[in-house]
PDB file of N, CA and C in Angstrom:
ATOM      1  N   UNK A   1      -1.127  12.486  13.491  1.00  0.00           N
ATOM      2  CA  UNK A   1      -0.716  13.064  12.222  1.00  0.00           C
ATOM      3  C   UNK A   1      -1.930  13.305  11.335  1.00  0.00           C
ATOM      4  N   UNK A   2      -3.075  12.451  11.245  1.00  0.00           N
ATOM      5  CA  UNK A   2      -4.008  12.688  10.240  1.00  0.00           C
ATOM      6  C   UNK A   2      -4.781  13.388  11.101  1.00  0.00           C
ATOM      7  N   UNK A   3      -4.921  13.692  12.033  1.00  0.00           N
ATOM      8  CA  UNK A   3      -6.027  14.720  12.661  1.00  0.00           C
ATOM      9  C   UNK A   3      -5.271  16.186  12.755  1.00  0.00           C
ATOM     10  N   UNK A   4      -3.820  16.048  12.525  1.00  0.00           N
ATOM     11  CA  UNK A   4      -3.202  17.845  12.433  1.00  0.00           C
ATOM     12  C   UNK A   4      -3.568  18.037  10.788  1.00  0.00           C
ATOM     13  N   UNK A   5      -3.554  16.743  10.095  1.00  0.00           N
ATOM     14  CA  UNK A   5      -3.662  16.829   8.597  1.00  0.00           C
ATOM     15  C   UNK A   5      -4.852  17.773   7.951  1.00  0.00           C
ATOM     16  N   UNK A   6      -5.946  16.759   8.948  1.00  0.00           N
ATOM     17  CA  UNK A   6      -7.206  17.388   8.680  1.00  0.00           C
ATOM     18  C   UNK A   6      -7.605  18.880   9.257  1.00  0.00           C
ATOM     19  N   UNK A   7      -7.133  19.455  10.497  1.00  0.00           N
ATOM     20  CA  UNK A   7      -6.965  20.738  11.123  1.00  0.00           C
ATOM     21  C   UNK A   7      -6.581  21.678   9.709  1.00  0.00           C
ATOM     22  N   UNK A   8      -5.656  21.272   9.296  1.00  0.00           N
ATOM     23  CA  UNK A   8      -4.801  22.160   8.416  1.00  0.00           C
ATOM     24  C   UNK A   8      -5.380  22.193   7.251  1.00  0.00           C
ATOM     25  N   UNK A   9      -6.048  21.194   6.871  1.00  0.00           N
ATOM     26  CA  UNK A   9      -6.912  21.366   5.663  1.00  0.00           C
ATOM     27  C   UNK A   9      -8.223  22.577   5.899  1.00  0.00           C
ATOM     28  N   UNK A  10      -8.967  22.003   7.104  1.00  0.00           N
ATOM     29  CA  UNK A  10     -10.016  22.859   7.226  1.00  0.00           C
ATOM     30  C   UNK A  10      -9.842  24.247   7.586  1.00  0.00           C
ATOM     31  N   UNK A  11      -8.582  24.594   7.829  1.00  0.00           N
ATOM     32  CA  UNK A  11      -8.191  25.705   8.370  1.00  0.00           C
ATOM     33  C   UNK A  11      -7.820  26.688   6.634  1.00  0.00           C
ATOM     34  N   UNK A  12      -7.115  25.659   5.780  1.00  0.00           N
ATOM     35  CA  UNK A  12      -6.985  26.180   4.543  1.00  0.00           C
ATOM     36  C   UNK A  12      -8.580  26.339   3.830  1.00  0.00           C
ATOM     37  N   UNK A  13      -9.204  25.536   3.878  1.00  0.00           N
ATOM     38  CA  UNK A  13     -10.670  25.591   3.052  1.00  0.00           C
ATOM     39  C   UNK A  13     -11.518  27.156   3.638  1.00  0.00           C
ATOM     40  N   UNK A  14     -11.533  27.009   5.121  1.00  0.00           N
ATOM     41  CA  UNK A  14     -11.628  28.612   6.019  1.00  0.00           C
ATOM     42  C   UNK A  14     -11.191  29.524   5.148  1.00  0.00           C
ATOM     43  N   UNK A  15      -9.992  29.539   4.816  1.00  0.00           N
ATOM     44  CA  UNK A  15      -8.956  31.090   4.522  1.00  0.00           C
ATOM     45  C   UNK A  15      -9.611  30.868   2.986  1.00  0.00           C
ATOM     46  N   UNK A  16      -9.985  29.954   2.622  1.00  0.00           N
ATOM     47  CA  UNK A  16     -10.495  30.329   1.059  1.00  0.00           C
ATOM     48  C   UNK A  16      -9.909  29.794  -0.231  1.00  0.00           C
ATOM     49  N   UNK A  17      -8.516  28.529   0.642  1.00  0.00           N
ATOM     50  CA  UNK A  17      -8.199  27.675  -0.682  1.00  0.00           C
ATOM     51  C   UNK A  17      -8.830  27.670  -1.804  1.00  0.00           C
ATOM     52  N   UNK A  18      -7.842  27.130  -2.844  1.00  0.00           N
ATOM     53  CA  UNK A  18      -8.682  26.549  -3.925  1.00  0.00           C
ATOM     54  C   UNK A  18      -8.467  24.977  -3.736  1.00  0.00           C
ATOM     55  N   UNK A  19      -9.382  24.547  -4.252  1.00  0.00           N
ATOM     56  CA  UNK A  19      -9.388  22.831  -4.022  1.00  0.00           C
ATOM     57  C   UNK A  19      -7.917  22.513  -4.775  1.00  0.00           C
ATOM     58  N   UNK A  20      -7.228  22.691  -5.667  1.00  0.00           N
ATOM     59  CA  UNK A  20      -6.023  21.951  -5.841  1.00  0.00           C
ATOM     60  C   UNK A  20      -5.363  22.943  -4.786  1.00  0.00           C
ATOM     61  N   UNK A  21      -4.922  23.767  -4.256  1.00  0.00           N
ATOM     62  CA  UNK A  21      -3.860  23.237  -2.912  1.00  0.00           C
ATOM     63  C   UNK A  21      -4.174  22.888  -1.822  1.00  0.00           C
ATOM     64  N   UNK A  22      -5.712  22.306  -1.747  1.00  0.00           N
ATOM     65  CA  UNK A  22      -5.689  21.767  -0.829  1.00  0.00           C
ATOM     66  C   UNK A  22      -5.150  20.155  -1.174  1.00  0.00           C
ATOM     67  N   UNK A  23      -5.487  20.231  -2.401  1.00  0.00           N
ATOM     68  CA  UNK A  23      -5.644  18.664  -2.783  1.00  0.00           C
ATOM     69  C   UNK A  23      -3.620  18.461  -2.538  1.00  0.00           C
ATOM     70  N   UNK A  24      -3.015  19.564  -3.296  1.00  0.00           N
ATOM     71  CA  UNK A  24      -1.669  19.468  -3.233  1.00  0.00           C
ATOM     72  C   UNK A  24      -0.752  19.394  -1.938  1.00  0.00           C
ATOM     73  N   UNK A  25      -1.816  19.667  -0.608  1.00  0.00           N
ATOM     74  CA  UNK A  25      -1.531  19.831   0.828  1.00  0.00           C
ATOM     75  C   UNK A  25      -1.318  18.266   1.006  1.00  0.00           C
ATOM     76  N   UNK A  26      -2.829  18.067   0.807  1.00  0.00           N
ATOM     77  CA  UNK A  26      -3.216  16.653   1.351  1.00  0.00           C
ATOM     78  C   UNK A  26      -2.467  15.216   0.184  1.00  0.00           C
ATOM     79  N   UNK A  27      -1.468  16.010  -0.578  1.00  0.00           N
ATOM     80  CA  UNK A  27      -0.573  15.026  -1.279  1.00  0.00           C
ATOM     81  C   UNK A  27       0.684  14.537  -0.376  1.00  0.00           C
ATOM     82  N   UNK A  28       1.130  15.799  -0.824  1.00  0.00           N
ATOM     83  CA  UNK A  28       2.323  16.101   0.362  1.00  0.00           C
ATOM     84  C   UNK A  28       2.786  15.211   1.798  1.00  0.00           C
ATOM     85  N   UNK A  29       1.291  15.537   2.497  1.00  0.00           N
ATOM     86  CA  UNK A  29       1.749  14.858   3.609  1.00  0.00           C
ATOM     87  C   UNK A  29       0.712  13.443   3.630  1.00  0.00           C
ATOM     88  N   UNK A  30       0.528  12.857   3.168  1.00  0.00           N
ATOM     89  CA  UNK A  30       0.039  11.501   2.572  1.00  0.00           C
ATOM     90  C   UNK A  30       1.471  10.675   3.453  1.00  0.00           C
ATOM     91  N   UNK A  31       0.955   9.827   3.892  1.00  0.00           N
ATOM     92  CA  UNK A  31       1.821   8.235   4.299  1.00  0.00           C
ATOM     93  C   UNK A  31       2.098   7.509   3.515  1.00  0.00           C
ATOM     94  N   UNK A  32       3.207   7.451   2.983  1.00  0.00           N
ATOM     95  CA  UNK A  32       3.629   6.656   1.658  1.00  0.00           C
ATOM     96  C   UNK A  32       3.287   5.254   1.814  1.00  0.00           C
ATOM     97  N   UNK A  33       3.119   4.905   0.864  1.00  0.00           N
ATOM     98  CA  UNK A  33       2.582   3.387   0.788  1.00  0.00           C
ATOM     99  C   UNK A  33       3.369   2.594   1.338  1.00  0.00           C
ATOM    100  N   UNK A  34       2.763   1.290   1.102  1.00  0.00           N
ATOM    101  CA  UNK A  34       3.913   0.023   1.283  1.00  0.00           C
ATOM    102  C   UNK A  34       4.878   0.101   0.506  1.00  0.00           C
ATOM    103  N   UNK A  35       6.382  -0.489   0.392  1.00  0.00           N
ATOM    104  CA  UNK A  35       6.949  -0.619  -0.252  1.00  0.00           C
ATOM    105  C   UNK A  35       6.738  -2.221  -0.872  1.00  0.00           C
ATOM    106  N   UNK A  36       7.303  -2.407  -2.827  1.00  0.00           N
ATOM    107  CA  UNK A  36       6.772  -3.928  -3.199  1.00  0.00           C
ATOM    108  C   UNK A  36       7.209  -4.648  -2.481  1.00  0.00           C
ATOM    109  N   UNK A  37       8.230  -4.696  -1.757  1.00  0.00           N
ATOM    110  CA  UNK A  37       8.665  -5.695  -1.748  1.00  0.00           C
ATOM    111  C   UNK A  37       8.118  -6.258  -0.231  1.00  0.00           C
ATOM    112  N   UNK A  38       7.612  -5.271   0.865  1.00  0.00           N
ATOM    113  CA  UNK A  38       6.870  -5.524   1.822  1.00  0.00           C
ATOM    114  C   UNK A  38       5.216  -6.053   1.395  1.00  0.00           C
ATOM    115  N   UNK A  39       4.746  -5.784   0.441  1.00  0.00           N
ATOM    116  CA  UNK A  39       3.674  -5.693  -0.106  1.00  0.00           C
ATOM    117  C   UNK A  39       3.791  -7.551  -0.694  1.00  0.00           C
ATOM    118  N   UNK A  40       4.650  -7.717  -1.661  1.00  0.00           N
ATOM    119  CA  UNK A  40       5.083  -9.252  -1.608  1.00  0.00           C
ATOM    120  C   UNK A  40       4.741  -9.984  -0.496  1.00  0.00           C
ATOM    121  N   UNK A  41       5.761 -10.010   0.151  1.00  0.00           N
ATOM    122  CA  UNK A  41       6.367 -10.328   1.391  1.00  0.00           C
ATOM    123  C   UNK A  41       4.846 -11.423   2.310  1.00  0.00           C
ATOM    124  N   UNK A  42       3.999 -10.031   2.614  1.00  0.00           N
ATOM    125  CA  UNK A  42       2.680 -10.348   3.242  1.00  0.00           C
ATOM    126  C   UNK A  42       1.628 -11.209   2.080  1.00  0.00           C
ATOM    127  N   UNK A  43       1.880 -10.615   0.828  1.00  0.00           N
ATOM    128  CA  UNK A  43       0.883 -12.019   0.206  1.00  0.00           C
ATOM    129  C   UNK A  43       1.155 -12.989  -0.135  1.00  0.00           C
ATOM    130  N   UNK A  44       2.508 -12.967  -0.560  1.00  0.00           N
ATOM    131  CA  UNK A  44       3.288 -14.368  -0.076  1.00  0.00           C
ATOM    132  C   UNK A  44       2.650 -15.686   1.178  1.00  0.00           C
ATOM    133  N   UNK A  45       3.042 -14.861   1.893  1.00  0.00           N
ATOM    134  CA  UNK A  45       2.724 -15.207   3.070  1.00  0.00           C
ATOM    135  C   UNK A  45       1.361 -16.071   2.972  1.00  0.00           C
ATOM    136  N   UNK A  46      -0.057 -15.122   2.733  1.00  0.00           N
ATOM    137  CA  UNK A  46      -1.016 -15.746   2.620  1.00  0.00           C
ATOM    138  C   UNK A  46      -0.615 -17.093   1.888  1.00  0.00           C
ATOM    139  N   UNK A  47      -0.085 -16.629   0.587  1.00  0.00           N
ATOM    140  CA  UNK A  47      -0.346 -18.575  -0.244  1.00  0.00           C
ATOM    141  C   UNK A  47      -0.162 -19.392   0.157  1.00  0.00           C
ATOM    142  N   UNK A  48       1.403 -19.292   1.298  1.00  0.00           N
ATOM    143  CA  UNK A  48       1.675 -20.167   2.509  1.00  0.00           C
ATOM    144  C   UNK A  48       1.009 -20.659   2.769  1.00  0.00           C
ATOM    145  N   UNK A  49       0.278 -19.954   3.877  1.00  0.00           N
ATOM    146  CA  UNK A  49      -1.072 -20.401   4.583  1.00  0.00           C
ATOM    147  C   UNK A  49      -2.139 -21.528   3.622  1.00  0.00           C
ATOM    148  N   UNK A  50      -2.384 -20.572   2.703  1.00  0.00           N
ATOM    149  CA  UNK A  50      -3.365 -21.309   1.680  1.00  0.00           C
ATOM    150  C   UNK A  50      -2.866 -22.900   1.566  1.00  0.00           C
ATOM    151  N   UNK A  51      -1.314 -22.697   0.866  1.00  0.00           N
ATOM    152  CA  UNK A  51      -0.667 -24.237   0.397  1.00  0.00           C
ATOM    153  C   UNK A  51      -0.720 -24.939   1.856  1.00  0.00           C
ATOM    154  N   UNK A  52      -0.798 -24.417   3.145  1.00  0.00           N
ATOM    155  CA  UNK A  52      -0.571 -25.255   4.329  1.00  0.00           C
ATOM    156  C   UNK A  52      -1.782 -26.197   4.909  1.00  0.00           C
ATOM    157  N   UNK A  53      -2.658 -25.361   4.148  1.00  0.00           N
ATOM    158  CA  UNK A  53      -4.467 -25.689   4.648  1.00  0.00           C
ATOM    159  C   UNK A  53      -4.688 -26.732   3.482  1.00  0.00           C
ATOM    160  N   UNK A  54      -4.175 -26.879   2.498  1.00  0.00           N
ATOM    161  CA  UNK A  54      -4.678 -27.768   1.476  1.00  0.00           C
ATOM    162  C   UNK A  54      -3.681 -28.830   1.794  1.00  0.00           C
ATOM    163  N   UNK A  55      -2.565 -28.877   2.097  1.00  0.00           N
ATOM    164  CA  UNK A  55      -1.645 -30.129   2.566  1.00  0.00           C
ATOM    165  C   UNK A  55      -2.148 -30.441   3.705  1.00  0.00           C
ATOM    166  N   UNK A  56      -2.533 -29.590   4.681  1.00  0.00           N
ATOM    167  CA  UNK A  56      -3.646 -30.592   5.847  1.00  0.00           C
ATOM    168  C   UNK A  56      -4.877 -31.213   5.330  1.00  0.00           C
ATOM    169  N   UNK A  57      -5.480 -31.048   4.201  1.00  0.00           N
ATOM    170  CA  UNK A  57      -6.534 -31.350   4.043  1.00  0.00           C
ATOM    171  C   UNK A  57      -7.745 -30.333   4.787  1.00  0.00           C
ATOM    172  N   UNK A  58      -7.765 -29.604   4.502  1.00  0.00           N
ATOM    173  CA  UNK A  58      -8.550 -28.717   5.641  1.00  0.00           C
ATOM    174  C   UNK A  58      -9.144 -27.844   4.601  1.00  0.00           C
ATOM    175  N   UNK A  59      -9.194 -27.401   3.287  1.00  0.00           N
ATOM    176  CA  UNK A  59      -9.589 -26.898   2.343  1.00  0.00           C
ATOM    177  C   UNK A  59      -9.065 -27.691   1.377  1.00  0.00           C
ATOM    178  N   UNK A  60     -10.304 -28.054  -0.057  1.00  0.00           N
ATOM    179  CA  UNK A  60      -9.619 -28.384  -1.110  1.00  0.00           C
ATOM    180  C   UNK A  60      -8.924 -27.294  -2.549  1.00  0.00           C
ATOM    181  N   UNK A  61      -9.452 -26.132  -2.573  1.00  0.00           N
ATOM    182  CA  UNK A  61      -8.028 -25.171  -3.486  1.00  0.00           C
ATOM    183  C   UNK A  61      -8.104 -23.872  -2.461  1.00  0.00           C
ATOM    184  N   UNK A  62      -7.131 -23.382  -2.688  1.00  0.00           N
ATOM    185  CA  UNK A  62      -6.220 -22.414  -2.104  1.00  0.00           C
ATOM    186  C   UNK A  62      -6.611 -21.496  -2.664  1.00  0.00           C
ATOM    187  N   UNK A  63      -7.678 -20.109  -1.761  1.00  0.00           N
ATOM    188  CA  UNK A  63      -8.311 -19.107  -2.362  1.00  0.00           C
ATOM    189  C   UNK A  63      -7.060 -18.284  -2.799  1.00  0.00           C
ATOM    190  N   UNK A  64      -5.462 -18.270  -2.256  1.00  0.00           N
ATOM    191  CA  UNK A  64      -4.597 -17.128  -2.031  1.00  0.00           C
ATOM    192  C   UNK A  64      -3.754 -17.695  -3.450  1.00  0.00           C
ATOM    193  N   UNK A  65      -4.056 -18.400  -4.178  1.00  0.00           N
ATOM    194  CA  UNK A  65      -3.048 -18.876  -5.478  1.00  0.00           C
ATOM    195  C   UNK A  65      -2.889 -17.994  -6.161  1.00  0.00           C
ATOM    196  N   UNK A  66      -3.402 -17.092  -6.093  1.00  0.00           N
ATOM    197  CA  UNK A  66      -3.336 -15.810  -7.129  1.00  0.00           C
ATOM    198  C   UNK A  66      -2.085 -14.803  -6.436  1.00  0.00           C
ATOM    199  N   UNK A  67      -2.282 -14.904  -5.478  1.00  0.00           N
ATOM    200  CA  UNK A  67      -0.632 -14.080  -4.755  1.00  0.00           C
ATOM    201  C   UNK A  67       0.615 -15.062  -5.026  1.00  0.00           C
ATOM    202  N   UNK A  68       0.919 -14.815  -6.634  1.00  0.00           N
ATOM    203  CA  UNK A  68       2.068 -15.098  -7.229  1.00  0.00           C
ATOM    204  C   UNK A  68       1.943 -14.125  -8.277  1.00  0.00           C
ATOM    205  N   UNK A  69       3.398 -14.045  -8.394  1.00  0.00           N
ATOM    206  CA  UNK A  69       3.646 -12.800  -9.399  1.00  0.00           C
ATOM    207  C   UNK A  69       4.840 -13.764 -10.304  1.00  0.00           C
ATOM    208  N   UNK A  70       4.884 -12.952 -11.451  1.00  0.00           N
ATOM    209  CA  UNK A  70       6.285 -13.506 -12.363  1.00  0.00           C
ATOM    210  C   UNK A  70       7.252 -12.262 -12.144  1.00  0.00           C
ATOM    211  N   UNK A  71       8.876 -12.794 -12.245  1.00  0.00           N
ATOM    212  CA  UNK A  71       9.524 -11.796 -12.273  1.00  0.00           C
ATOM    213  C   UNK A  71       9.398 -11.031 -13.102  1.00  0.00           C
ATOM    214  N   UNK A  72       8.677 -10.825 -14.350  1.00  0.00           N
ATOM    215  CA  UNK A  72       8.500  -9.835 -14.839  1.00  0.00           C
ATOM    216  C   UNK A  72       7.188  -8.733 -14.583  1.00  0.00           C
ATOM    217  N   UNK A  73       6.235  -9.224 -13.798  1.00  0.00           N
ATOM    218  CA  UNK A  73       5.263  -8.419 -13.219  1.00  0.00           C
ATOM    219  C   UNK A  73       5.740  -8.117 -11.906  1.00  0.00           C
ATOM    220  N   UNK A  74       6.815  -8.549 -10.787  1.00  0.00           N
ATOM    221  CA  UNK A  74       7.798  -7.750  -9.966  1.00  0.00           C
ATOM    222  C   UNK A  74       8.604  -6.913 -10.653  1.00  0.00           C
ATOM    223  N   UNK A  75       9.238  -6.905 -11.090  1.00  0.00           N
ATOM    224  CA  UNK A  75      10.235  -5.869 -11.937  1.00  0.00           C
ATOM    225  C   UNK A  75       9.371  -4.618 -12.255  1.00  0.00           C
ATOM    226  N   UNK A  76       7.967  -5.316 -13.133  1.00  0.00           N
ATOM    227  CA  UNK A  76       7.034  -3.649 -13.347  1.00  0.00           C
ATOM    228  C   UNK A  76       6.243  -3.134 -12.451  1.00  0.00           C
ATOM    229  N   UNK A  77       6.453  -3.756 -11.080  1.00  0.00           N
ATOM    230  CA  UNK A  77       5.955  -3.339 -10.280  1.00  0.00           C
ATOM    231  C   UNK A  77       6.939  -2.443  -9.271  1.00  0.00           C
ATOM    232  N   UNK A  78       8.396  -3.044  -9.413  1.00  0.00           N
ATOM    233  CA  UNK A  78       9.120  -2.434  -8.505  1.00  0.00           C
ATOM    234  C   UNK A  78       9.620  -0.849  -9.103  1.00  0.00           C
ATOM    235  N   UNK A  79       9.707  -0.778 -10.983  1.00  0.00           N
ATOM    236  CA  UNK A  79       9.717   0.341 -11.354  1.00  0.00           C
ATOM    237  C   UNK A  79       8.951   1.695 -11.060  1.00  0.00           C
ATOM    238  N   UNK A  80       7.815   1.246 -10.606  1.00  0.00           N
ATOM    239  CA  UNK A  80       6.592   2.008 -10.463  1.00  0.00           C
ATOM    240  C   UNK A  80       6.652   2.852  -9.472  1.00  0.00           C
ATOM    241  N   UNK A  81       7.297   2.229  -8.635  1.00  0.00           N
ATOM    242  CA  UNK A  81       7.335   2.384  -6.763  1.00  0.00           C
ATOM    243  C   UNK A  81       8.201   3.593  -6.812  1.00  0.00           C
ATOM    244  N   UNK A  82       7.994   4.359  -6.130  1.00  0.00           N
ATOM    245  CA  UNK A  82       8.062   5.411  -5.454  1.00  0.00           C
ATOM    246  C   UNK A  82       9.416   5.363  -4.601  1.00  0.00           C
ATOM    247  N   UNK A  83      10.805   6.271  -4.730  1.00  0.00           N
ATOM    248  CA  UNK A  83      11.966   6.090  -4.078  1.00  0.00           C
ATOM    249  C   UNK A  83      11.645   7.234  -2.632  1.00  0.00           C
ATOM    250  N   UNK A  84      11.578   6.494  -1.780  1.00  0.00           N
ATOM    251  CA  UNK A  84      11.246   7.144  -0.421  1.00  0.00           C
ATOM    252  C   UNK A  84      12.390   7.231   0.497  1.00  0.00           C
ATOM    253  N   UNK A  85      12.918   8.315   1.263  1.00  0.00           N
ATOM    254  CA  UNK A  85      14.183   8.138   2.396  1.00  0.00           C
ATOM    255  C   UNK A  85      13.496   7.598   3.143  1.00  0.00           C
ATOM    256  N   UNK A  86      14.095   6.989   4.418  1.00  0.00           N
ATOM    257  CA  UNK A  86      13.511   6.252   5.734  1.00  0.00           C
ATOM    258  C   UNK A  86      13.661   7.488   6.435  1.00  0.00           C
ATOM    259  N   UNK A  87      12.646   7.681   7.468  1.00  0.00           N
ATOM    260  CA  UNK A  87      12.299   8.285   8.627  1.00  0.00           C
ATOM    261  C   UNK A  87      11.799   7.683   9.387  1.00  0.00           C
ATOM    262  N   UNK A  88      12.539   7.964  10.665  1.00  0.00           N
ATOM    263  CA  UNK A  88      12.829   7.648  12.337  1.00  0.00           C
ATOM    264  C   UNK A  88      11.510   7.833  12.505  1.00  0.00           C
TER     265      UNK A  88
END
């Protein structure tokens, strides 16, 4: 997908685009991000880890303590996000 992406760009820059449709090309078909709540999910995860290494004794603070959020910095984060259909 990103190498037909890039074909199609250079093929538009050829014919004599202007840089915003190319830029508006290369919006378009962009790979939508993570979604928050997958994005959570995985740094979550890390603090796990972090809190698991400091209850072994195996590190004394937990570099990942900062992957906590308040529900109110989820909430303004989940507003933000981008409503995407699923594709197969």
């Amino acid at each position: 997908m990103v190498a037909e992406l890039q074909a199609k760009l250079d093929r538009m820059k050829a014919d004599g685009a202007s840089d915003e449709e190319i830029d508006r090309t290369r919006k378009e078909k962009q790979i939508g991000r993570f979604k928050v709540d997958t994005y959570l999910k995985h740094a979550r995860v890390l603090g796990a880890v972090g809190q698991m290494l400091m209850d072994m004794q195996v590190i004394d603070v937990n570099p990942f303590a900062l992957c906590v959020w308040t529900n109110k910095e989820v909430k303004k984060m989940r507003n933000r996000e981008e409503i995407k259909a699923r594709v197969a």
